[in-house]
Protein backbone atom coordinates (compact mmCIF):
# COMPACT_ATOMS: atom_id res chain seq x y z
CA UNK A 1 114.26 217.90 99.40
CA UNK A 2 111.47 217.90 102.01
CA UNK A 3 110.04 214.53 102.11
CA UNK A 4 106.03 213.22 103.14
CA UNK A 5 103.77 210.93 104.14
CA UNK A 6 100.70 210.21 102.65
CA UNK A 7 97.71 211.07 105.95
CA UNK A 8 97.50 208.47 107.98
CA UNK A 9 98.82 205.55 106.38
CA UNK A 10 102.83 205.81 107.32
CA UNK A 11 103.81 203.43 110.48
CA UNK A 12 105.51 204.98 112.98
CA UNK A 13 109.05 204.31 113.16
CA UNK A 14 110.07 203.00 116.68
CA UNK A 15 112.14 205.73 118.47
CA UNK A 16 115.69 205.27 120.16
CA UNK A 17 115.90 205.73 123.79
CA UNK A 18 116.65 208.82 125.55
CA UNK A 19 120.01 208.43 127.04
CA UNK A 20 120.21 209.77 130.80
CA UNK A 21 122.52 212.51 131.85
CA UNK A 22 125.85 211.03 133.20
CA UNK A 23 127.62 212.45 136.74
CA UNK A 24 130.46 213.44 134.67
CA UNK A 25 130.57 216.60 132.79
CA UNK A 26 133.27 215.24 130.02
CA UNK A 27 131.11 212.46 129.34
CA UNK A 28 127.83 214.74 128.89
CA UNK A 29 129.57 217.38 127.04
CA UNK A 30 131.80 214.89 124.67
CA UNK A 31 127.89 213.17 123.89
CA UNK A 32 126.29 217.00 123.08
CA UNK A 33 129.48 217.89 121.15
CA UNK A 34 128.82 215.15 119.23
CA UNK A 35 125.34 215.62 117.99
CA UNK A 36 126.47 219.26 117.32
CA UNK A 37 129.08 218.09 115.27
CA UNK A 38 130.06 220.86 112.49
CA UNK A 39 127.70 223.25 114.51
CA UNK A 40 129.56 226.09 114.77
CA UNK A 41 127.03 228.61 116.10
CA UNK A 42 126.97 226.14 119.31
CA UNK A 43 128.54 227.85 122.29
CA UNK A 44 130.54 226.20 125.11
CA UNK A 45 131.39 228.27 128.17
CA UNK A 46 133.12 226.31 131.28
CA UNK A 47 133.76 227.95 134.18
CA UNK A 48 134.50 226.86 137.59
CA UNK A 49 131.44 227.61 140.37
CA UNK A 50 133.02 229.18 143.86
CA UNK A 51 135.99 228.04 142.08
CA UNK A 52 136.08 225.07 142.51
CA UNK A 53 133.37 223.10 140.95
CA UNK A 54 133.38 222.65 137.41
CA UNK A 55 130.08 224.10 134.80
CA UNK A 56 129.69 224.04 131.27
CA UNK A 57 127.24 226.60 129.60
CA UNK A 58 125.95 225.36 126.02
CA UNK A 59 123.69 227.31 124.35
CA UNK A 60 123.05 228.56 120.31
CA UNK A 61 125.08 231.73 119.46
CA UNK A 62 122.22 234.37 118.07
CA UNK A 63 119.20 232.24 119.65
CA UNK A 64 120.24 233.05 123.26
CA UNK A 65 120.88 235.96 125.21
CA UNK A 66 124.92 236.79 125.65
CA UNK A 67 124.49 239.41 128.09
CA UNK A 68 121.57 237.97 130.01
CA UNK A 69 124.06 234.95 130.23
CA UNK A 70 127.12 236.81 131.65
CA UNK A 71 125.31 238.92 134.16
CA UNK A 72 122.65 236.64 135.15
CA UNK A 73 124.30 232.89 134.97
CA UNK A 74 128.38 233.18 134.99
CA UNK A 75 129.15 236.19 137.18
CA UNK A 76 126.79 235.04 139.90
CA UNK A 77 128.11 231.54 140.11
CA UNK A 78 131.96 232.23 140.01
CA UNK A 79 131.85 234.93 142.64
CA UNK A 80 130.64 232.62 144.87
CA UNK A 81 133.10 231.56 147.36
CA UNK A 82 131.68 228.50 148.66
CA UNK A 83 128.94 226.26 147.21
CA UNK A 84 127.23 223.83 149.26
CA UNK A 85 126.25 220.44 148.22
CA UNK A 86 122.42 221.93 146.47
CA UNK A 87 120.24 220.50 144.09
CA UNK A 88 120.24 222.27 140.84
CA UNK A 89 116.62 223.63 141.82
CA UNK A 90 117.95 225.07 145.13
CA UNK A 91 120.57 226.77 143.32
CA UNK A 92 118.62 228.01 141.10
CA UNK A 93 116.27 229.63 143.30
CA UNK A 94 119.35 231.26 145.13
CA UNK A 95 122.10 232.02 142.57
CA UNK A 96 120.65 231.87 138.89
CA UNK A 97 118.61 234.95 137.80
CA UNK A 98 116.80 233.49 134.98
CA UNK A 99 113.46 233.07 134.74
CA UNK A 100 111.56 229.99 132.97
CA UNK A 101 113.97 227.74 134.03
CA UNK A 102 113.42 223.88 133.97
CA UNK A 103 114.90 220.50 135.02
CA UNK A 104 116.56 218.18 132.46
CA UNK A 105 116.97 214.70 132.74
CA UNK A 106 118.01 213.32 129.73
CA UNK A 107 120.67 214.43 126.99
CA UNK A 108 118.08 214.13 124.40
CA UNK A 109 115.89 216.86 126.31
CA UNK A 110 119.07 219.01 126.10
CA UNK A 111 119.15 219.23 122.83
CA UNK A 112 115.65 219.32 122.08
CA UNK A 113 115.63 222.83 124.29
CA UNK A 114 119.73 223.69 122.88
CA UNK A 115 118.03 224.03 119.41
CA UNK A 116 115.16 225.74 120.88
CA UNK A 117 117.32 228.33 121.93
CA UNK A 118 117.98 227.76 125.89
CA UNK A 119 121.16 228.03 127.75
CA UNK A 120 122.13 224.40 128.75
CA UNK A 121 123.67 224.44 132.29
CA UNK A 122 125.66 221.32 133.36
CA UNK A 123 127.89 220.79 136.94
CA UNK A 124 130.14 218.14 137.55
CA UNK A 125 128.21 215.76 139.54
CA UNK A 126 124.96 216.46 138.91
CA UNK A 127 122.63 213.73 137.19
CA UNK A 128 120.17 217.16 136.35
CA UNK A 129 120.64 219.75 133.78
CA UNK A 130 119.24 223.26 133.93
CA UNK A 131 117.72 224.75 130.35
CA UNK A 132 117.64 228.49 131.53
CA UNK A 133 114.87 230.70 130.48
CA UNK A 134 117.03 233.23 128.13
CA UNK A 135 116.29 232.68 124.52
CA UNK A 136 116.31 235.60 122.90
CA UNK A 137 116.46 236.18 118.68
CA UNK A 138 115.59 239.15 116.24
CA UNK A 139 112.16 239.18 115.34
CA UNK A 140 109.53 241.90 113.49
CA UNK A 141 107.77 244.14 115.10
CA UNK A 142 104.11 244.20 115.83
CA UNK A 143 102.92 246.09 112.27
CA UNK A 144 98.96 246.44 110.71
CA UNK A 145 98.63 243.55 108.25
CA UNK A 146 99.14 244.67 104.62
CA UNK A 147 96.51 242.49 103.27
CA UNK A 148 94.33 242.60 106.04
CA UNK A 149 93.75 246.88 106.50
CA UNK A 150 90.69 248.67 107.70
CA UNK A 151 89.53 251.87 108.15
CA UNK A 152 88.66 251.22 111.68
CA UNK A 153 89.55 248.53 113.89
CA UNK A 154 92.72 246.97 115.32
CA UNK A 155 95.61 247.63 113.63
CA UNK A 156 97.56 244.92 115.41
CA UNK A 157 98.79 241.48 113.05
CA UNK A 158 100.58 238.63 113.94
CA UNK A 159 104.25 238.25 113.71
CA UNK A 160 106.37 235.40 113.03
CA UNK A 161 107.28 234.77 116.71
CA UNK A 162 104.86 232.31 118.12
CA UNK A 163 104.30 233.62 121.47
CA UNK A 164 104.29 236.96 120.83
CA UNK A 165 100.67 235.89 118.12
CA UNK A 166 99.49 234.09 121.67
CA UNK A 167 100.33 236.51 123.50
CA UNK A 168 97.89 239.06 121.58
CA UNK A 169 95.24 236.56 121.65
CA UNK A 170 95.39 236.52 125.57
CA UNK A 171 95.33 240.12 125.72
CA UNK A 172 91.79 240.12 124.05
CA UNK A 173 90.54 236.92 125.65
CA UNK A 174 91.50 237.09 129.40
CA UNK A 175 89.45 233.63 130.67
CA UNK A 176 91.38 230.69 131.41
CA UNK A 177 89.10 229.08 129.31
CA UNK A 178 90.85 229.87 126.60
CA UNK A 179 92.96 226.78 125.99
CA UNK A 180 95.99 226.59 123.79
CA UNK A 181 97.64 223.28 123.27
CA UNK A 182 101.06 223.23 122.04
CA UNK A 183 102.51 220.49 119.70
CA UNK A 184 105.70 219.37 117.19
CA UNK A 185 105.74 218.86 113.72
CA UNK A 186 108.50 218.09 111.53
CA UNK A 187 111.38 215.81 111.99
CA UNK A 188 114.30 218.42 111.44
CA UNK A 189 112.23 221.86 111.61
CA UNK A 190 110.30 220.71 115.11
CA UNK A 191 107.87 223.42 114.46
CA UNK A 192 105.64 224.56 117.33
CA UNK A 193 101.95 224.86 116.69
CA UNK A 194 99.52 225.87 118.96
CA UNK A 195 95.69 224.83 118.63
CA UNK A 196 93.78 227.41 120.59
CA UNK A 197 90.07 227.08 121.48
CA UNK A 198 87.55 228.38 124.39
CA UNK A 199 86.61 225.24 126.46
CA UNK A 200 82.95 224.77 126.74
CA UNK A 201 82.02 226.60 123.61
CA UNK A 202 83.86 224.95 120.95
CA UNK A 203 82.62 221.60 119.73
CA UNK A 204 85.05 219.36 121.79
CA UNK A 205 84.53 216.70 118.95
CA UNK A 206 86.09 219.75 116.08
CA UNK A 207 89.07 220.10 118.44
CA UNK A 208 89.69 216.47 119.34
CA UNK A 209 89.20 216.13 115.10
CA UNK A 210 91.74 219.25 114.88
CA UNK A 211 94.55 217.57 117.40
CA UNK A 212 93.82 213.99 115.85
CA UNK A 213 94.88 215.30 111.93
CA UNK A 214 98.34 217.33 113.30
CA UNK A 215 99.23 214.31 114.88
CA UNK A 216 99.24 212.48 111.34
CA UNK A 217 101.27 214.77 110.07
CA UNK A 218 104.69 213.08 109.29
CA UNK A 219 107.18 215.82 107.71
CA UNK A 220 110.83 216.32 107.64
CA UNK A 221 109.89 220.10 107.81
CA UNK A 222 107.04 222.83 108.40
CA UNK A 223 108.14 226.45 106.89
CA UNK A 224 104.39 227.82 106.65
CA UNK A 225 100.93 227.31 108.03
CA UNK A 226 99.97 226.47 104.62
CA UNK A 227 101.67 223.16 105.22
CA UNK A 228 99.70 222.40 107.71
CA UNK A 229 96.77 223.36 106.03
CA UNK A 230 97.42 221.19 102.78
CA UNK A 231 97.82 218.34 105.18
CA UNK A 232 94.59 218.99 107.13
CA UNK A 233 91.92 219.76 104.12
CA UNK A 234 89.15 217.56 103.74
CA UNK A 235 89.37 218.27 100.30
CA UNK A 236 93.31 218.73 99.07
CA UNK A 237 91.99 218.51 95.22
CA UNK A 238 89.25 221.47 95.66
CA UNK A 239 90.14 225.13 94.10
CA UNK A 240 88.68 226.68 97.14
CA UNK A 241 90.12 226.81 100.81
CA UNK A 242 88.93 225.61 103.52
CA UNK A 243 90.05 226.59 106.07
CA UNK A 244 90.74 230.44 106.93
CA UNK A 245 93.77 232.14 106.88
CA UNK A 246 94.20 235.46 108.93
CA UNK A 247 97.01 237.67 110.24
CA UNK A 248 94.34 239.69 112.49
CA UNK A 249 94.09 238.60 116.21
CA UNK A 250 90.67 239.87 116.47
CA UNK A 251 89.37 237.79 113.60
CA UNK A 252 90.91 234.91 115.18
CA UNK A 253 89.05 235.89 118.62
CA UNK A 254 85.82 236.85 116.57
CA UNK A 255 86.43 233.01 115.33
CA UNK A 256 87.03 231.62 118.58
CA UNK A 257 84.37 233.36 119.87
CA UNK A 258 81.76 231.93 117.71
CA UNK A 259 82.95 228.21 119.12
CA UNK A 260 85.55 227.52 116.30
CA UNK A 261 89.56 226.31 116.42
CA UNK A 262 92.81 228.24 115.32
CA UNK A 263 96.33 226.81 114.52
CA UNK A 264 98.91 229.08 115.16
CA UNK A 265 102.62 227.83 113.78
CA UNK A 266 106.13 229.30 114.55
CA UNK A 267 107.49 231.49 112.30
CA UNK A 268 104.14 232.10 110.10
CA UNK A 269 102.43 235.71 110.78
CA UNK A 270 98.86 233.63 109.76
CA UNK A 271 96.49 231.79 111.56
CA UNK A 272 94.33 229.08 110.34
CA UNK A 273 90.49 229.15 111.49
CA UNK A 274 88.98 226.33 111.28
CA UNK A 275 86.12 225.22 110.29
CA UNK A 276 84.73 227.65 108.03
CA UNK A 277 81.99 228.01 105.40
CA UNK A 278 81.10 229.94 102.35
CA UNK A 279 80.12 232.69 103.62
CA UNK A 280 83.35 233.12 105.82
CA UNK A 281 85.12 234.10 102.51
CA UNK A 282 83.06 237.01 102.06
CA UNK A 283 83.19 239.06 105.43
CA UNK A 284 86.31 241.07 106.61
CA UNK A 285 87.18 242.25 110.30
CA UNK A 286 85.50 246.23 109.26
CA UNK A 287 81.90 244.44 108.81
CA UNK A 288 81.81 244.65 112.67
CA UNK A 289 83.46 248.34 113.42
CA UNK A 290 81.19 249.98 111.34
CA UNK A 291 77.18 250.42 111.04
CA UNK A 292 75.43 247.49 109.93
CA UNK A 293 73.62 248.83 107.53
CA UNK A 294 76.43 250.08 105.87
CA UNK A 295 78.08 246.76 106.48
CA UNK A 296 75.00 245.00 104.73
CA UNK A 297 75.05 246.77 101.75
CA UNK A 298 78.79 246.38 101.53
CA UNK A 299 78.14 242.20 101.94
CA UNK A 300 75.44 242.37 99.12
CA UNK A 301 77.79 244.61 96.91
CA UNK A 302 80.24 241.85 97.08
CA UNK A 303 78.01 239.38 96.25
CA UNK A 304 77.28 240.84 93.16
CA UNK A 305 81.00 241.74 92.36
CA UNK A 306 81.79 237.54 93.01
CA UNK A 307 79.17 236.99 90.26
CA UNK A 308 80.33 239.67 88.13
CA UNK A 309 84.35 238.42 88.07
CA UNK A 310 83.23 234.73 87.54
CA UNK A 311 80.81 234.97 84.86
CA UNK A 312 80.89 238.38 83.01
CA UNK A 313 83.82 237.39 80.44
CA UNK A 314 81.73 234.35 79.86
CA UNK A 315 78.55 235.98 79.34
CA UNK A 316 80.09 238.32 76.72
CA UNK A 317 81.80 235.78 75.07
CA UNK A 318 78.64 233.46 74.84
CA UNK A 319 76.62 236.83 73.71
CA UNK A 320 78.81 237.11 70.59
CA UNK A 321 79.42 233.80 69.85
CA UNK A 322 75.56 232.10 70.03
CA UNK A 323 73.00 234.61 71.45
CA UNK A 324 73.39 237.74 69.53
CA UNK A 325 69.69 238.03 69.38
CA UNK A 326 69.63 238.91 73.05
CA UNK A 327 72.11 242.55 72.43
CA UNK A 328 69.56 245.59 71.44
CA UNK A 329 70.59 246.62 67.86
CA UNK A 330 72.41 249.87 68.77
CA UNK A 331 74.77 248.02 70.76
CA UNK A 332 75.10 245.22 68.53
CA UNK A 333 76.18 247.18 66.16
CA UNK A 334 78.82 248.83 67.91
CA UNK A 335 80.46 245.83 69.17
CA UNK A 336 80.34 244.80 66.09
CA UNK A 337 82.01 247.78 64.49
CA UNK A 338 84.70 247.45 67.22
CA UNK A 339 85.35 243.96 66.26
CA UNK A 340 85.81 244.64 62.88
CA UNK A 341 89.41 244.45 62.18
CA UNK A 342 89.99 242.16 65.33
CA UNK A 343 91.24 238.52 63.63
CA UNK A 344 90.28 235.96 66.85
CA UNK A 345 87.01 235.12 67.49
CA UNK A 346 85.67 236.26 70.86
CA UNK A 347 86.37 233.01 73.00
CA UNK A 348 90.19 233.47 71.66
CA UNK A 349 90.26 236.71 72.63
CA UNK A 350 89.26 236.88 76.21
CA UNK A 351 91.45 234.04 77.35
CA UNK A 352 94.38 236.21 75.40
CA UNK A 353 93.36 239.03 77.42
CA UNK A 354 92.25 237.25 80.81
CA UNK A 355 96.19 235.44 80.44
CA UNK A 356 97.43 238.99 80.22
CA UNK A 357 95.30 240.92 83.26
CA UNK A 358 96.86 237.72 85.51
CA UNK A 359 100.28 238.27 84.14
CA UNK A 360 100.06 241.86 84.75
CA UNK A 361 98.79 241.09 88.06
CA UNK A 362 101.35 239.17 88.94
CA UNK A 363 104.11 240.80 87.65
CA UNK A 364 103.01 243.79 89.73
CA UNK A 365 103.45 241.58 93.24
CA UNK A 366 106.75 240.58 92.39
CA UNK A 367 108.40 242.89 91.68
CA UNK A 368 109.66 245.85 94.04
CA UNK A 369 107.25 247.65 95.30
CA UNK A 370 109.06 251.04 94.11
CA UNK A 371 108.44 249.72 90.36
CA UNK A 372 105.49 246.86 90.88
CA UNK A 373 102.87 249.75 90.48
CA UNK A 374 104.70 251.59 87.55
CA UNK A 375 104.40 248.30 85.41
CA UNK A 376 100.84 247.68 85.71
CA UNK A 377 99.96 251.04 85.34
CA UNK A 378 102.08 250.80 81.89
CA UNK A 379 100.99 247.69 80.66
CA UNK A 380 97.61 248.11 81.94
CA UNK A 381 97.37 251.74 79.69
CA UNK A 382 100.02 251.66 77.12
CA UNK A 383 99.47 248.42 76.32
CA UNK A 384 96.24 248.20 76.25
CA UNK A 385 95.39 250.92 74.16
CA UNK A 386 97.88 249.81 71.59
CA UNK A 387 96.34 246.04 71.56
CA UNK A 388 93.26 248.13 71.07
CA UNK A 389 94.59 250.48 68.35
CA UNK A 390 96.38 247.83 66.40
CA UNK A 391 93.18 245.96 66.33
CA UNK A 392 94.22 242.80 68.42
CA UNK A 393 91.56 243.12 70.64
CA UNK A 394 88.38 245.03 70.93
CA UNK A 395 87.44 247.62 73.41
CA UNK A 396 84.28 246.25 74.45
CA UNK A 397 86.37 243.26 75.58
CA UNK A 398 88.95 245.52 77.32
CA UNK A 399 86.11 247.39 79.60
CA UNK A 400 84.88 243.70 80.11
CA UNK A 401 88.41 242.20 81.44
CA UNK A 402 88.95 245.44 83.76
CA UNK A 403 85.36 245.23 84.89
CA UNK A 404 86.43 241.60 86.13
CA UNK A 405 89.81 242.68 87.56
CA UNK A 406 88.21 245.09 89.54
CA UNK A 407 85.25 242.64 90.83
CA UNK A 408 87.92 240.12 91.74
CA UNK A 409 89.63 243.06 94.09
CA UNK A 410 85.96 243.34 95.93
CA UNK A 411 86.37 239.79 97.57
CA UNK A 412 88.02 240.51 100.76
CA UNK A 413 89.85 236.61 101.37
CA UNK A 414 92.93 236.71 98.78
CA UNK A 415 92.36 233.08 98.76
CA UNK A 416 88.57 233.03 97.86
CA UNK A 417 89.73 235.66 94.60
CA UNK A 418 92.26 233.15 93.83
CA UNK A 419 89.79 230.34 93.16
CA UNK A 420 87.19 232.67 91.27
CA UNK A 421 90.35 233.77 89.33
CA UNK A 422 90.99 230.25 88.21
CA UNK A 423 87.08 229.06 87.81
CA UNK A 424 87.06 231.75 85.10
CA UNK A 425 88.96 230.38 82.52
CA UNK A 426 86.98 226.94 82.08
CA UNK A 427 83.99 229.13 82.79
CA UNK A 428 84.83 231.04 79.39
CA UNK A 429 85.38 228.00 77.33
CA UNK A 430 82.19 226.21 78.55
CA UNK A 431 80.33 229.83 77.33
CA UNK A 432 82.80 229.83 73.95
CA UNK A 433 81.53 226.10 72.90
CA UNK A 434 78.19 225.92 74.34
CA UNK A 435 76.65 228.98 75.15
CA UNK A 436 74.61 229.94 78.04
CA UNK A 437 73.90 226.19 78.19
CA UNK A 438 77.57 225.50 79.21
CA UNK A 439 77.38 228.50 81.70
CA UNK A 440 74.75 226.58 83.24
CA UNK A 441 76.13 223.23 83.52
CA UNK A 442 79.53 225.14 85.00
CA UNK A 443 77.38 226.89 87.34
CA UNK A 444 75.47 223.33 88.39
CA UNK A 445 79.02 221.52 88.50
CA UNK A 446 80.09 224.39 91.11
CA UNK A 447 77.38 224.43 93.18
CA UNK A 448 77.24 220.41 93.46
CA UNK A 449 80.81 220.26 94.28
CA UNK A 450 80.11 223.45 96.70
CA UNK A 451 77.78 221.34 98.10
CA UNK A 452 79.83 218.66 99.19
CA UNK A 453 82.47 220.14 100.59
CA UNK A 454 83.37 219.72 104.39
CA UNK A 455 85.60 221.47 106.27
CA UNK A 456 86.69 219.62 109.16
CA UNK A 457 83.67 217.91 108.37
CA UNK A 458 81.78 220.79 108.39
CA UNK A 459 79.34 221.32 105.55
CA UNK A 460 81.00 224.31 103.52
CA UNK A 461 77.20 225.55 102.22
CA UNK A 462 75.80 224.89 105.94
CA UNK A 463 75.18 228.62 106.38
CA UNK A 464 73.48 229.52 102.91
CA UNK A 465 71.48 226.08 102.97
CA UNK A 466 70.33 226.41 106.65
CA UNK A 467 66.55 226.83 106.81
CA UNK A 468 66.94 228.75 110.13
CA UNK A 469 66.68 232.42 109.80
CA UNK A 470 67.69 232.90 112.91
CA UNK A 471 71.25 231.51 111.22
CA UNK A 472 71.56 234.35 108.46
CA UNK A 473 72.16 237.27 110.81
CA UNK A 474 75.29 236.82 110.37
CA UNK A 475 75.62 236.12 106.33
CA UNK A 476 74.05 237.84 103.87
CA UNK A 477 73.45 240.80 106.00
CA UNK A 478 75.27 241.53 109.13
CA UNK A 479 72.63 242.24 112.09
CA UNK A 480 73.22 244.48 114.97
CA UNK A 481 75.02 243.37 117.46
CA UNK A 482 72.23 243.25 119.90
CA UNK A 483 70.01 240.90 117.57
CA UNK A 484 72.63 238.72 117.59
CA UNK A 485 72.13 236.79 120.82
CA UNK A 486 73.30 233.43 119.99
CA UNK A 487 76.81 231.66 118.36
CA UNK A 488 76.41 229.82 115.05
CA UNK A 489 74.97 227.05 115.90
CA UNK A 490 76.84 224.44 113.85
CA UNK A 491 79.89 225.64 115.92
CA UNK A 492 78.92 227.31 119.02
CA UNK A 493 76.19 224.35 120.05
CA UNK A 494 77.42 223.91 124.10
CA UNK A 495 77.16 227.67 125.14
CA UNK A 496 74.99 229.32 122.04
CA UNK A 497 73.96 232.17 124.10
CA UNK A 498 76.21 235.13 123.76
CA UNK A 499 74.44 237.80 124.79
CA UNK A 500 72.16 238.38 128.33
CA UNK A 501 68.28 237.84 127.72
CA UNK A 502 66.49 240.70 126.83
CA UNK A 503 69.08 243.03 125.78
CA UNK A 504 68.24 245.56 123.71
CA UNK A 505 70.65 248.96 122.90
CA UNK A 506 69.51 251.47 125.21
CA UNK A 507 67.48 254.47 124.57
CA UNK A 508 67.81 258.01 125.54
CA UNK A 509 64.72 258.80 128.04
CA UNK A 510 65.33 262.35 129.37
């Protein structure tokens, strides 16, 4: 069982002391050996350098690399008929061919870099240990996020491997003002996570408020960024994220860019952006490789669509309950006629049927992806229609929950659909008991607790509720890129200006 600590109110538990390397290589090896008791994916190579004076090689079968070891390490040292009295660092620059290679003091630091995945070099007299630069593991290939695809754009997404997700995040930002600071969590797992930001335009206070909440973090293991992110929320107890998840480097850059922080953690393909607002949840990376005007009507469109999956199955529901007057006739009477032989009343009926879009749903991402489609295609049709024909539902209702299913698909942050998915429910038994008036006071109690939301003490409304227009270029519509001349200024304040004065696309004079 993983254990926690409630943020920032666990002591810190005073730490042993390191214990220095010893002269003698039985005494060093019997001390790692027994740390890495029952290990037995721990490798121990002696060998005898020149011949004469005794090595041990210690490093993590699978994590390191065997024949880098052998042909770059071993064979280079034992054919070496005479070895002078060197410094590790002197022999290193002459006889070891490994690169990234670092001086050890302490048996604790050996470990620490063992489990990391470095060859551990150790001679017989020698107070110094080498941790040679030849980890090497399996790991996934660069692929185009599933979740995250476009039309046009990159079709890069992070990995699991930490430096290979830095690595494409260098490639796009090539300033050594792009700072990434690296840092532990987890008492068994000792998870790397990086917190990358562009010195002089993000907020230094954000970043400094970034570092200061990791470092409370007190875990016995981190599997997933969205540890990390649970940890870090302003508000753990709100239905809606806030910070951003991502597994697109150029939405992290876009981010980072715009004077904001992202936490990159070992063996998670997604990045958390942070902070964020509102309006965050509604853009995705093709807004900016295709025309803006397109790209405007697309941001309205969903919009509308995040109104339509929250509160249609409420409207309808508070229609037929309490405000039949407001239907035309015709209509009335056709709903009516499909409702006939239909034994629940209408607030009844749409949770039955929201409970089984969301099962359907789910049932469809979890299974194999060979059959996932083939079952909500069946129960989405067959089922359906027979609800429909054995008069368990209406159809009216039916058009109304697919209506919703398909709005809920138009957000483009899976996270953001997840909390509209939820909000529906109490949304439709506010509009079963009271009416329009309880669709009101949900929509009130959503936009007050909206309202005071922070994220990383950010206000989470700051963009809608900003009276500068200058500030909604980049939110309800998306401006062209060369009316866009300054950062967000909530997040970019030290360097807001992003694009030369006076620049203006250019026009064909001939």
């Amino acid at each position: 069982m993983v254990r926690y600590r409630m943020r920032g109110s666990a002591k810190t538990e005073p730490q042993p002391e390191p214990v220095p390397l010893s002269a003698e290589l039985a005494r060093n090896e019997q001390w790692i050996r027994s740390v890495c008791s029952s290990c037995s994916d721990v490798v121990y190579r002696p060998f005898k350098i020149g011949g004469r004076t005794s090595a041990l090689l210690i490093f993590v079968d699978g994590l390191a690399d065997d024949r880098g070891i052998e042909d770059f390490v071993i064979a280079p040292l034992m054919r070496e008929d005479a070895l002078e009295a060197i410094g590790l660092q002197e022999m290193l620059r002459q006889k070891v061919e490994a690169s990234d290679a670092s001086e050890l003091e302490t048996l604790d630091e050996c470990v620490v870099r063992l489990m990391d995945g470095y060859p551990i070099l150790l001679c017989e007299g020698e107070l110094n240990a080498l941790a040679l630069g030849l980890a090497k593991w399996e790991m996934r290939a660069v692929e185009e996020p599933a979740g995250e695809s476009a039309v046009r754009g990159p079709r890069e997404g992070f990995t699991e491997t930490l430096r290979i997700n830095t690595s494409q995040i260098r490639r796009i930002i090539r300033s050594p003002k792009l700072k990434m600071d690296s840092v532990r969590i987890g008492g068994y797992t000792r998870t790397h996570v990086v917190v990358a930001y562009i010195q002089g335009v993000a907020d230094a206070a954000i970043v400094e408020e970034v570092k200061s909440r990791l470092s409370r973090i007190q875990a016995d293991g981190i599997l997933e960024s969205v540890y990390i992110e649970e940890f870090i929320e302003d508000n753990p107890y709100s239905p809606f994220p806030q910070l951003l998840d991502t597994e697109r480097p150029d939405v992290v850059c876009a981010s980072l860019l715009e004077g904001r922080v992202a936490i990159l953690t070992e063996g998670s393909p997604f990045a958390l952006v942070a902070p964020i607002t509102f309006s965050s949840l509604m853009q995705a990376a093709e807004d900016y490789y295709q025309r803006y005007i397109f790209s405007t009507f697309i941001r309205w469109l969903r919009y509308f669509f995040l109104m339509i999956s929250l509160l249609l199955p409420s409207l309808y529901v508070a229609v037929l309950t309490f405000h039949q007057e407001m239907v035309p006739s015709s209509l009335l009477f056709s709903m009516a006629s499909s409702r006939e032989d239909v034994p629940f009343p209408a607030l009844v009926e749409a949770i039955l049927m929201e409970v089984s879009f969301e099962a359907l749903r789910e049932a469809g991402l979890r299974l194999p992806k060979q059959i996932g489609s083939a079952v909500s295609i069946v129960g989405a049709l067959v089922v359906g229609e027979s609800a429909v024909q054995a008069g368990l539902v209406s159809a009216p209702m039916v058009i109304v929950v697919a209506l919703t299913g398909i709005a809920s698909c138009m957000i483009p942050r899976y996270v953001a659909s997840n909390s509209i998915r939820m909000l529906r429910f109490p949304m439709i038994f506010l509009a079963g008991t009271l009416g329009l008036l309880g669709i009101m006071m949900g929509i009130i109690a959503l936009v007050l607790h909206l309202s005071s939301l922070r994220s990383i003490g950010l206000p989470y409304m700051a963009s809608l509720a900003t009276p500068r227009v200058g500030e909604w270029k980049d939110v309800l519509i998306r401006a062209p890129w060369w009316s866009m001349t300054k950062r967000p200024r909530l997040t970019g304040t030290f360097d807001q200006r992003r694009l030369a004065p006076g620049q203006k696309p250019s026009k064909n004079r001939g």
